[in-house]
C-alpha atoms as a PDB file:
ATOM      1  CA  UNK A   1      23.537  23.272 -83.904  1.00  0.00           C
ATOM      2  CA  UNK A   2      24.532  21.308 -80.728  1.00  0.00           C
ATOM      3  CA  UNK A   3      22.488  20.177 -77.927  1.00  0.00           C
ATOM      4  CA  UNK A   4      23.015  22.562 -75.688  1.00  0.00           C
ATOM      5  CA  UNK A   5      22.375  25.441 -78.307  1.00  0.00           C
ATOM      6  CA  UNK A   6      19.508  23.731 -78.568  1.00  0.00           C
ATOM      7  CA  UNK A   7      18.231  23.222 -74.926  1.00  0.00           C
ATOM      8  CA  UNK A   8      18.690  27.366 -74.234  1.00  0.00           C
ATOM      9  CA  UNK A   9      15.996  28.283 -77.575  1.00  0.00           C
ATOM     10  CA  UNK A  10      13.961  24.991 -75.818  1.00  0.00           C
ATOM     11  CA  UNK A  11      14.304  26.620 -72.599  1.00  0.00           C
ATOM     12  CA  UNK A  12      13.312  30.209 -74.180  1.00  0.00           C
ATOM     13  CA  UNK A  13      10.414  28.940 -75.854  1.00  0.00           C
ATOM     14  CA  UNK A  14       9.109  27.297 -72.703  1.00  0.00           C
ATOM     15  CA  UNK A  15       9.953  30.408 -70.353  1.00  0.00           C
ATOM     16  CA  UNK A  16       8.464  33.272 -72.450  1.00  0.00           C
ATOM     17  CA  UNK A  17       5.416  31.657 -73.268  1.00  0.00           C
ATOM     18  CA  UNK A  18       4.952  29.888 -69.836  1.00  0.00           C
ATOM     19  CA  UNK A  19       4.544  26.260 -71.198  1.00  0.00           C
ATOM     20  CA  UNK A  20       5.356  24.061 -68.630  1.00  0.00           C
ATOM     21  CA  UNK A  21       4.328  24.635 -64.882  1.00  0.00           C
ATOM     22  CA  UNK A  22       5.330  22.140 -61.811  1.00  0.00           C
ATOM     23  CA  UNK A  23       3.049  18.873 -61.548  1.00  0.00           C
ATOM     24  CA  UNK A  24       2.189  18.911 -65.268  1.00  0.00           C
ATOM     25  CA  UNK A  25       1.838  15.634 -66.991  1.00  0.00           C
ATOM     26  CA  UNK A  26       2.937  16.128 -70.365  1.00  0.00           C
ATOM     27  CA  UNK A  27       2.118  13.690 -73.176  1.00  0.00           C
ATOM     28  CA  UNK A  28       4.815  14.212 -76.106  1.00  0.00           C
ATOM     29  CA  UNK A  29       3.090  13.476 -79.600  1.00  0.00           C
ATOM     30  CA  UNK A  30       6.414  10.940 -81.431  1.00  0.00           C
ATOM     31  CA  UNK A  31       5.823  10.218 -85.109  1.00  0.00           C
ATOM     32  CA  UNK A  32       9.111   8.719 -85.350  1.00  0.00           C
ATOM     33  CA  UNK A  33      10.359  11.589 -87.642  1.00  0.00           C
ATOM     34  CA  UNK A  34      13.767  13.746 -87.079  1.00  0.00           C
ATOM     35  CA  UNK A  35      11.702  16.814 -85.534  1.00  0.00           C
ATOM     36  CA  UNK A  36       9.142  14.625 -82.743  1.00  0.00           C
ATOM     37  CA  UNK A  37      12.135  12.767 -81.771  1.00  0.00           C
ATOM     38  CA  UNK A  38      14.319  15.804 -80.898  1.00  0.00           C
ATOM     39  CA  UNK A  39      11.239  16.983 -79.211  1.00  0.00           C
ATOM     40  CA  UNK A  40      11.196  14.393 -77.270  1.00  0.00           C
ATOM     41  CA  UNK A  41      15.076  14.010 -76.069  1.00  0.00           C
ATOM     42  CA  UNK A  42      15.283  17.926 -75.584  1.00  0.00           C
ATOM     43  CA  UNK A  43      12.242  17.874 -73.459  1.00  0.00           C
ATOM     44  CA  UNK A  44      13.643  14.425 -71.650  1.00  0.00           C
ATOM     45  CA  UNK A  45      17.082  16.654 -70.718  1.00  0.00           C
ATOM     46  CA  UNK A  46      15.191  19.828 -69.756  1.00  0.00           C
ATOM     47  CA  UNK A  47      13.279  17.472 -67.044  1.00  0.00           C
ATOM     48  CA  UNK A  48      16.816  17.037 -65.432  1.00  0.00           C
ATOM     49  CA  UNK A  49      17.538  20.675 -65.066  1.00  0.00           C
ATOM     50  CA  UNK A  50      14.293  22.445 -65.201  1.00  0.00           C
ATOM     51  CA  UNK A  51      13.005  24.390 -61.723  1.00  0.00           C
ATOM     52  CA  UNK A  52       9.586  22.784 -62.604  1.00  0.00           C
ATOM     53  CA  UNK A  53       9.092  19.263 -61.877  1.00  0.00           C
ATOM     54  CA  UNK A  54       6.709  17.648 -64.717  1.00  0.00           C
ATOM     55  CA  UNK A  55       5.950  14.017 -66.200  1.00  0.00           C
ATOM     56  CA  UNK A  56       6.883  13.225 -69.514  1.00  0.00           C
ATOM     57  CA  UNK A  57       5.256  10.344 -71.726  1.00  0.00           C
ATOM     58  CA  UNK A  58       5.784   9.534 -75.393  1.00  0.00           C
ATOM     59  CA  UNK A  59       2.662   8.829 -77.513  1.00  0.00           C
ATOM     60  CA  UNK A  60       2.751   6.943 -80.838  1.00  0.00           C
ATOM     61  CA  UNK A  61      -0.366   6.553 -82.903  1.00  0.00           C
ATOM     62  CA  UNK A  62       0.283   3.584 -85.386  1.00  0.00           C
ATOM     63  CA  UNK A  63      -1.726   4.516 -88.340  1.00  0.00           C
ATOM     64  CA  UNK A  64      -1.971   0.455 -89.924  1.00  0.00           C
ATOM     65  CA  UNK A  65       0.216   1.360 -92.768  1.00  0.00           C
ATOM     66  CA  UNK A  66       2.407  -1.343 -92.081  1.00  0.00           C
ATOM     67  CA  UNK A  67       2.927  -4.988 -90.308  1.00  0.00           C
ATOM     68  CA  UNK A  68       6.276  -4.580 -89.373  1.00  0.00           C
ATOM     69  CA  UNK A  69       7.283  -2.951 -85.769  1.00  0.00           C
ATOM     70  CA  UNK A  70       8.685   0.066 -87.183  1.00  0.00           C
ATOM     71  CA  UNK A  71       9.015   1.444 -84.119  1.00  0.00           C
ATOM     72  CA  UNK A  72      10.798  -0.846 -82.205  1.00  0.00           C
ATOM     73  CA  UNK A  73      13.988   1.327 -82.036  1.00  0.00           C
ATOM     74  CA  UNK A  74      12.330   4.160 -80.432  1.00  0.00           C
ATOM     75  CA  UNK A  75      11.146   1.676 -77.694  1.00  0.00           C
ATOM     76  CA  UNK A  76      14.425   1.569 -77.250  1.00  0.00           C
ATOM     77  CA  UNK A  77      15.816   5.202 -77.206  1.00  0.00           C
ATOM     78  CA  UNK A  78      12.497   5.952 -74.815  1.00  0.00           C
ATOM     79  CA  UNK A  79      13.578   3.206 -72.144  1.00  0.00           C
ATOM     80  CA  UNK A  80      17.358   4.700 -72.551  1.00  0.00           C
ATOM     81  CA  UNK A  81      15.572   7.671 -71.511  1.00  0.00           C
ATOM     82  CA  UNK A  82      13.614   6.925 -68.762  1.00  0.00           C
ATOM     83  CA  UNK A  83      10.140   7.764 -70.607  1.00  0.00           C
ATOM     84  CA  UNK A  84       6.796   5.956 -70.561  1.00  0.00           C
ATOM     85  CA  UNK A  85       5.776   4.933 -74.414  1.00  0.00           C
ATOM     86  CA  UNK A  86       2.565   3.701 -75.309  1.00  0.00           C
ATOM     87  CA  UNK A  87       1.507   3.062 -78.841  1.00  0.00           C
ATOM     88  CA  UNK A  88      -1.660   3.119 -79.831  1.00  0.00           C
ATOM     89  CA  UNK A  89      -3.087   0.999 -82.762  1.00  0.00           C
ATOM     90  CA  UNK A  90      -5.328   2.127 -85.394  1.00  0.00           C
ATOM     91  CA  UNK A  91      -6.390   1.698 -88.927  1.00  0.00           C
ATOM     92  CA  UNK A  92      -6.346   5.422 -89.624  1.00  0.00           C
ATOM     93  CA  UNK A  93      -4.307   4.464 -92.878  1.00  0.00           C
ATOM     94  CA  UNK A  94      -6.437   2.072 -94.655  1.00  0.00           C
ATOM     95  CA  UNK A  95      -9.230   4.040 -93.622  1.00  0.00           C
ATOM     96  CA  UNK A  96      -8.229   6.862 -95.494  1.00  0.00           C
ATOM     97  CA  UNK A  97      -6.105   5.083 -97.993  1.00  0.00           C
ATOM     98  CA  UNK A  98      -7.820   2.251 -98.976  1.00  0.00           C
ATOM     99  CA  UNK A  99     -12.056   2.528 -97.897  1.00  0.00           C
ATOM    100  CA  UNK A 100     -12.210   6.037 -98.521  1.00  0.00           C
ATOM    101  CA  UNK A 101      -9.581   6.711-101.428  1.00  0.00           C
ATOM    102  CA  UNK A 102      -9.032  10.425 -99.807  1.00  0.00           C
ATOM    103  CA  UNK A 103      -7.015  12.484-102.606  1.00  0.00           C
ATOM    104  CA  UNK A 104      -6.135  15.081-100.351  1.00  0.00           C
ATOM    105  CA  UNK A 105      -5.644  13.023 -97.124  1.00  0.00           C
ATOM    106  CA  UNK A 106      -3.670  15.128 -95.142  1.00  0.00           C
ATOM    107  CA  UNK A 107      -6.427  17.231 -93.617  1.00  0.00           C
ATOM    108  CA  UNK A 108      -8.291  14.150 -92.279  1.00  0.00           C
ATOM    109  CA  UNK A 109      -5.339  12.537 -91.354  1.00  0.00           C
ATOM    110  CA  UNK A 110      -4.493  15.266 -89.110  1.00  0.00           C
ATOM    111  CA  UNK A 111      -7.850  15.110 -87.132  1.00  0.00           C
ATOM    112  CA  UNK A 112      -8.189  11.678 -86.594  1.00  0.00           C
ATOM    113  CA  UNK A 113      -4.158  11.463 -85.211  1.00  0.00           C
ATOM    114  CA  UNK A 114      -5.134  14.220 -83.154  1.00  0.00           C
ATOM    115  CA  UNK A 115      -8.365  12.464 -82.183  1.00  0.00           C
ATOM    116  CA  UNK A 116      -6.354   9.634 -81.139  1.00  0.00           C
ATOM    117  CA  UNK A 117      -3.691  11.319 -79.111  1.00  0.00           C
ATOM    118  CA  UNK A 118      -6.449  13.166 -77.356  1.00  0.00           C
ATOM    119  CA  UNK A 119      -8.090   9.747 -76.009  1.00  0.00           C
ATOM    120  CA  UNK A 120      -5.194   8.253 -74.822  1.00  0.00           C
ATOM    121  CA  UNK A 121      -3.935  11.600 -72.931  1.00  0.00           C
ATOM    122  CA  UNK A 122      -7.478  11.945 -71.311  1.00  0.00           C
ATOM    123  CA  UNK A 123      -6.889   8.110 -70.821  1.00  0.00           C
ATOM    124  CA  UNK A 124      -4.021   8.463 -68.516  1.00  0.00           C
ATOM    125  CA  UNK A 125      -4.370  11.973 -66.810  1.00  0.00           C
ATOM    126  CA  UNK A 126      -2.011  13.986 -68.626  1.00  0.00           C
ATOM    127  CA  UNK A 127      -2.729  17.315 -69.288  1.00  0.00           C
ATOM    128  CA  UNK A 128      -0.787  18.631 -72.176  1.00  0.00           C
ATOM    129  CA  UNK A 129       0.351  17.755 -75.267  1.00  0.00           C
ATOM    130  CA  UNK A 130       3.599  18.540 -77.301  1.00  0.00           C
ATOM    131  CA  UNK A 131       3.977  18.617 -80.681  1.00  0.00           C
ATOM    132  CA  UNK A 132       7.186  18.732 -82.440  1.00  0.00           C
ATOM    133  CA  UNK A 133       6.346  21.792 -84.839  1.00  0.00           C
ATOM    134  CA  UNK A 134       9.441  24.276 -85.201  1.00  0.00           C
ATOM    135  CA  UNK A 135       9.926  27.554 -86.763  1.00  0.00           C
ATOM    136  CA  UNK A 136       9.872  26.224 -90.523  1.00  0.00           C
ATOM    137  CA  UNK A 137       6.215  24.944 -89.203  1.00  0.00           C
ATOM    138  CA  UNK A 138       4.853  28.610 -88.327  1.00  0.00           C
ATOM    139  CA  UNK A 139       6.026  30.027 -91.475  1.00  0.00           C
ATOM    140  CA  UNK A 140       4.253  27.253 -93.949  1.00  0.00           C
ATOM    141  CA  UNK A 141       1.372  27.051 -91.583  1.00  0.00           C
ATOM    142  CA  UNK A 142       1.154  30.993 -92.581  1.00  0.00           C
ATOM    143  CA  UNK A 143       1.830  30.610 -96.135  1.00  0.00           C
ATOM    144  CA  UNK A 144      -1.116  27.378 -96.459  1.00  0.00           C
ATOM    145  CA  UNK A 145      -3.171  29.620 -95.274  1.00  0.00           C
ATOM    146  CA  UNK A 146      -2.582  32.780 -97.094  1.00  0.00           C
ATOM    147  CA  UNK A 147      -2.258  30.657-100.608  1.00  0.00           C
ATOM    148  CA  UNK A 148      -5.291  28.113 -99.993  1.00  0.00           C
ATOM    149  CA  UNK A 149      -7.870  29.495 -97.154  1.00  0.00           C
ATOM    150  CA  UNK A 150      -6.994  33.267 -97.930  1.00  0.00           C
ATOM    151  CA  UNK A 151      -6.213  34.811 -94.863  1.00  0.00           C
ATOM    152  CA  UNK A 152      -3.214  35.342 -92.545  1.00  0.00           C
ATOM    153  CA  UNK A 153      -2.894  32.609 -90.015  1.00  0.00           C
ATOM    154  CA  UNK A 154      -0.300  30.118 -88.023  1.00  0.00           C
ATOM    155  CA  UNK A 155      -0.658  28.040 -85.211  1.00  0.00           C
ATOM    156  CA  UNK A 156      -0.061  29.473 -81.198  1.00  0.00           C
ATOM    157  CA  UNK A 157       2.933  28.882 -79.367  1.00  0.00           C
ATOM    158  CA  UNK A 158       0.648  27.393 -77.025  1.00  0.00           C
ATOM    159  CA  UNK A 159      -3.273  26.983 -77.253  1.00  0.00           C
ATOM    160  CA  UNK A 160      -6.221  25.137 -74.773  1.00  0.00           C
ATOM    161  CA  UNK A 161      -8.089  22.673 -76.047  1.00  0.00           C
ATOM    162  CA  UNK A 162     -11.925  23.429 -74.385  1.00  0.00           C
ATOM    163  CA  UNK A 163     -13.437  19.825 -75.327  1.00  0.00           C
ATOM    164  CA  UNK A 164     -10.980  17.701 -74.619  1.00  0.00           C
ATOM    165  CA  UNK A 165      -9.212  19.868 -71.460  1.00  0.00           C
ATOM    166  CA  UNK A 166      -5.501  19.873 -72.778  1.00  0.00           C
ATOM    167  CA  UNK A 167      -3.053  22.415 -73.476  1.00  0.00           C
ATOM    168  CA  UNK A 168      -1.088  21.928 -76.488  1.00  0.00           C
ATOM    169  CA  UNK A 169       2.397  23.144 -76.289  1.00  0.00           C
ATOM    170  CA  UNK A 170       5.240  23.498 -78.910  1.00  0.00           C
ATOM    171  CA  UNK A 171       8.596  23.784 -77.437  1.00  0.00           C
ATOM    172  CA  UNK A 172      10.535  23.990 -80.637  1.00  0.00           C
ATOM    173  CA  UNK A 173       9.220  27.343 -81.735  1.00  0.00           C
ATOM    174  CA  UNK A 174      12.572  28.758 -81.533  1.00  0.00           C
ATOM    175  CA  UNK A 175      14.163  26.275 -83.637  1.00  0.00           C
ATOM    176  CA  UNK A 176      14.568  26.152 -87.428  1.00  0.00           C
ATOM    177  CA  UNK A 177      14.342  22.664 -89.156  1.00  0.00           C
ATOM    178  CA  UNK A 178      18.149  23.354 -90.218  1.00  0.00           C
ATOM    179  CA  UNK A 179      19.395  23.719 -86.507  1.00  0.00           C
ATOM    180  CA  UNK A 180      18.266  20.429 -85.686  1.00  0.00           C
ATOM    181  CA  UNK A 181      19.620  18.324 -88.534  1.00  0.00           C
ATOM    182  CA  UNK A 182      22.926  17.549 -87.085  1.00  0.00           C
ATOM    183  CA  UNK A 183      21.264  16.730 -83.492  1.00  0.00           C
ATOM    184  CA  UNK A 184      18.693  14.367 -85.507  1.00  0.00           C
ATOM    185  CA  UNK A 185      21.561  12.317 -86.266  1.00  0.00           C
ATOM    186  CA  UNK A 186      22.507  11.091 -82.960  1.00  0.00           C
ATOM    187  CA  UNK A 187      18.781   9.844 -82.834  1.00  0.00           C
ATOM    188  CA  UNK A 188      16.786   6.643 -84.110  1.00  0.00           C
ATOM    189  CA  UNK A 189      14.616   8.421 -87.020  1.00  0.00           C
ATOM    190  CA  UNK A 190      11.451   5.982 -88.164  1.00  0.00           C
ATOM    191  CA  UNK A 191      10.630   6.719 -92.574  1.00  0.00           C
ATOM    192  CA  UNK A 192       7.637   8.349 -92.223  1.00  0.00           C
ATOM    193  CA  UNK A 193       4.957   5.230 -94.514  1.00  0.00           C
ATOM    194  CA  UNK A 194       2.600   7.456 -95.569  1.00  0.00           C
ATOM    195  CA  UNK A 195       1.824   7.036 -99.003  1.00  0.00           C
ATOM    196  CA  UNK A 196       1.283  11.190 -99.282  1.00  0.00           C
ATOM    197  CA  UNK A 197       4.546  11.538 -97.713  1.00  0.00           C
ATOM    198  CA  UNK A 198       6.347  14.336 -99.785  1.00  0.00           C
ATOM    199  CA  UNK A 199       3.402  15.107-101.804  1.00  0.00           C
ATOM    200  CA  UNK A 200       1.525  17.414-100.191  1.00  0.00           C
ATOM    201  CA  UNK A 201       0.895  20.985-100.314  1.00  0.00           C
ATOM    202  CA  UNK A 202       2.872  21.847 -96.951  1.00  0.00           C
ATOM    203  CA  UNK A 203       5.837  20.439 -99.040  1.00  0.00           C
ATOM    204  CA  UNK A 204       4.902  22.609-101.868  1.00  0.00           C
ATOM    205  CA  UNK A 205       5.582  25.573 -99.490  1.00  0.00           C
ATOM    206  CA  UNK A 206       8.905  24.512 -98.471  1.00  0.00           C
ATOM    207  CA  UNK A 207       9.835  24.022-102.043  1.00  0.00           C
ATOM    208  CA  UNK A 208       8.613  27.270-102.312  1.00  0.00           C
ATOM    209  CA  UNK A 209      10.695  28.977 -99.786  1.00  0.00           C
ATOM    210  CA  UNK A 210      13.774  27.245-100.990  1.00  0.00           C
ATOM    211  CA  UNK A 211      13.478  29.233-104.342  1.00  0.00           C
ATOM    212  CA  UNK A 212      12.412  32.810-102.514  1.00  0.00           C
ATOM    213  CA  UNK A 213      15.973  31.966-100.133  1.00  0.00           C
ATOM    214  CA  UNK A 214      17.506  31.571-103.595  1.00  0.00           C
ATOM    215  CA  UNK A 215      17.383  35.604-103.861  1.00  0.00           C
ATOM    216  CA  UNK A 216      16.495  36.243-100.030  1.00  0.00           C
ATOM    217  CA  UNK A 217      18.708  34.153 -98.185  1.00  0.00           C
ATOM    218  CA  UNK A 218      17.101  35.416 -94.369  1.00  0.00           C
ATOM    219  CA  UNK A 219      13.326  35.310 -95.859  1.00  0.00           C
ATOM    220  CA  UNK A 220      12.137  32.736 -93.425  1.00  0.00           C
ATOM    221  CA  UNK A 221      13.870  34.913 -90.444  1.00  0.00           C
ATOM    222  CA  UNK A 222      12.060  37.805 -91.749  1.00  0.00           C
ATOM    223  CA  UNK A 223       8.759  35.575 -92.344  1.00  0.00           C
ATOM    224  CA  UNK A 224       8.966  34.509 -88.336  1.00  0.00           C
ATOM    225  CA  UNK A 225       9.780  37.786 -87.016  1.00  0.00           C
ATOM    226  CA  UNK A 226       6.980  39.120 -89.340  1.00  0.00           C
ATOM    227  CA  UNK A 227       4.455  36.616 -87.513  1.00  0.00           C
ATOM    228  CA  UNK A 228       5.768  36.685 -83.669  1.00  0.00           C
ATOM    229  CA  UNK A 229       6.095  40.325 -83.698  1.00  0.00           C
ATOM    230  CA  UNK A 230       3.182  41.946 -81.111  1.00  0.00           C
ATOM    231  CA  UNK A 231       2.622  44.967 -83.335  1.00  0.00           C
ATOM    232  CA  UNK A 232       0.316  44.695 -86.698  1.00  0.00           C
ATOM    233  CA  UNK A 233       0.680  47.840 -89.079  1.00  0.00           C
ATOM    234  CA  UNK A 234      -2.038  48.441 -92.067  1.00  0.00           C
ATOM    235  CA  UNK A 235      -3.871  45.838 -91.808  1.00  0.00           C
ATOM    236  CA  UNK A 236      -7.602  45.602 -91.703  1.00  0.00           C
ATOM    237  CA  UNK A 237      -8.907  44.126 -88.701  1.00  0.00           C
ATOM    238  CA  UNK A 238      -9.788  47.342 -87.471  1.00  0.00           C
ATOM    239  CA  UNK A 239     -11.284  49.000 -90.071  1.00  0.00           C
ATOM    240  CA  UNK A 240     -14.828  48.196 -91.296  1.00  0.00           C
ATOM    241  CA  UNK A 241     -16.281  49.203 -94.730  1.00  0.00           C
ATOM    242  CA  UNK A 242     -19.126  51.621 -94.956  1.00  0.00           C
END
């Protein structure tokens, strides 16, 4: 999928779920990884075009898992852009790596990223925070939670944060991971170092899917609709037993 194809399910995203309103500051969480880093451009081209003004900044947290300034080509891309970048240092990695041997790191991983992006938006002012998660996101986010936490449950197109005061935001909602491939291309993509990189139970689920496409080609069409749709039938939220 092109750009512009691109831009107009950006655009729908941010319109029907009121995302972005004039004078925001909005902080955009960059991993380095194909789907941040369309994020990121998309949003820096909607800016140009968009009836709301708004800031943009890119946010890096540098985990420690490597010496080497892996990220020096999106310093690039980001000043070709006209976008703030700050990265921010930590040992997150050999924290969870290396002192605490974590076999299933992913969870704490994910909280202290998070706690790291939220102190350095609340450090400069900004006031929401994208993340790069895209339709192939909702639909394993629904199926970790149905296989492993048993219940039915994704993340919101858009959600406030009470402690910390931000708004978290995801743009590419519209967008499956296979749309963006080809646009990826044109952009400077950082290997994700993470030792658990590939082997974790999120990837399980996409390996999953693949085989259910296999004899359902449109199940993860069906899957999103299933989720985003406003109407729940038989289920039991409603009904208590005696």
């Amino acid at each position: 999928m092109d750009k512009q194809k691109l831009l107009s399910r950006l655009r729908r995203a941010v319109t029907d779920y009121n995302m972005i309103q004039d004078g925001d500051k909005i902080a955009v969480g960059v991993s380095g990884g194909k789907d941040s880093m369309v994020l990121l451009s998309l949003l820096a081209n909607y800016r140009i075009f968009s009836k709301q003004r708004f800031e943009l900044m890119a946010i890096i947290i540098d985990m420690g898992l490597t010496k080497e300034d892996i990220f020096a080509p999106i310093k690039e891309y980001c000043k070709s852009i006209d976008v703030p970048l700050h990265v921010e240092k930590t040992e997150i990695g050999p924290i969870i790596f290396e002192e605490r041997k974590e076999t299933n790191p992913c969870s704490l991983c994910s909280k202290m990223r998070r706690g790291a992006l939220n102190t350095v938006i609340n450090q400069y002012g900004f006031n929401k925070l994208a993340l790069g998660h895209h339709a192939d996101d909702v639909i394993d986010t629904f199926l970790l939670s149905l296989m492993f936490e048993h219940r039915l449950s994704t993340f919101a197109p858009i959600s406030y944060l009470d402690r910390t005061q931000v708004t978290v935001v995801r743009p590419l909602l519209y967008i499956f991971e296979r749309d963006l491939m080809t646009f990826s291309k044109t952009l400077p993509i950082v290997k994700n170092p993470c030792p658990a990189d590939k082997f974790t139970k999120r990837e399980e689920m996409k390996q999953f899917l693949v085989k259910m496409q296999e004899v359902y080609p449109d199940v993860k069409e069906k899957l999103f609709t299933a989720i985003s749709h406003p109407d729940r039938y038989n289920l039991w939220d409603k009904v208590k037993p005696q």
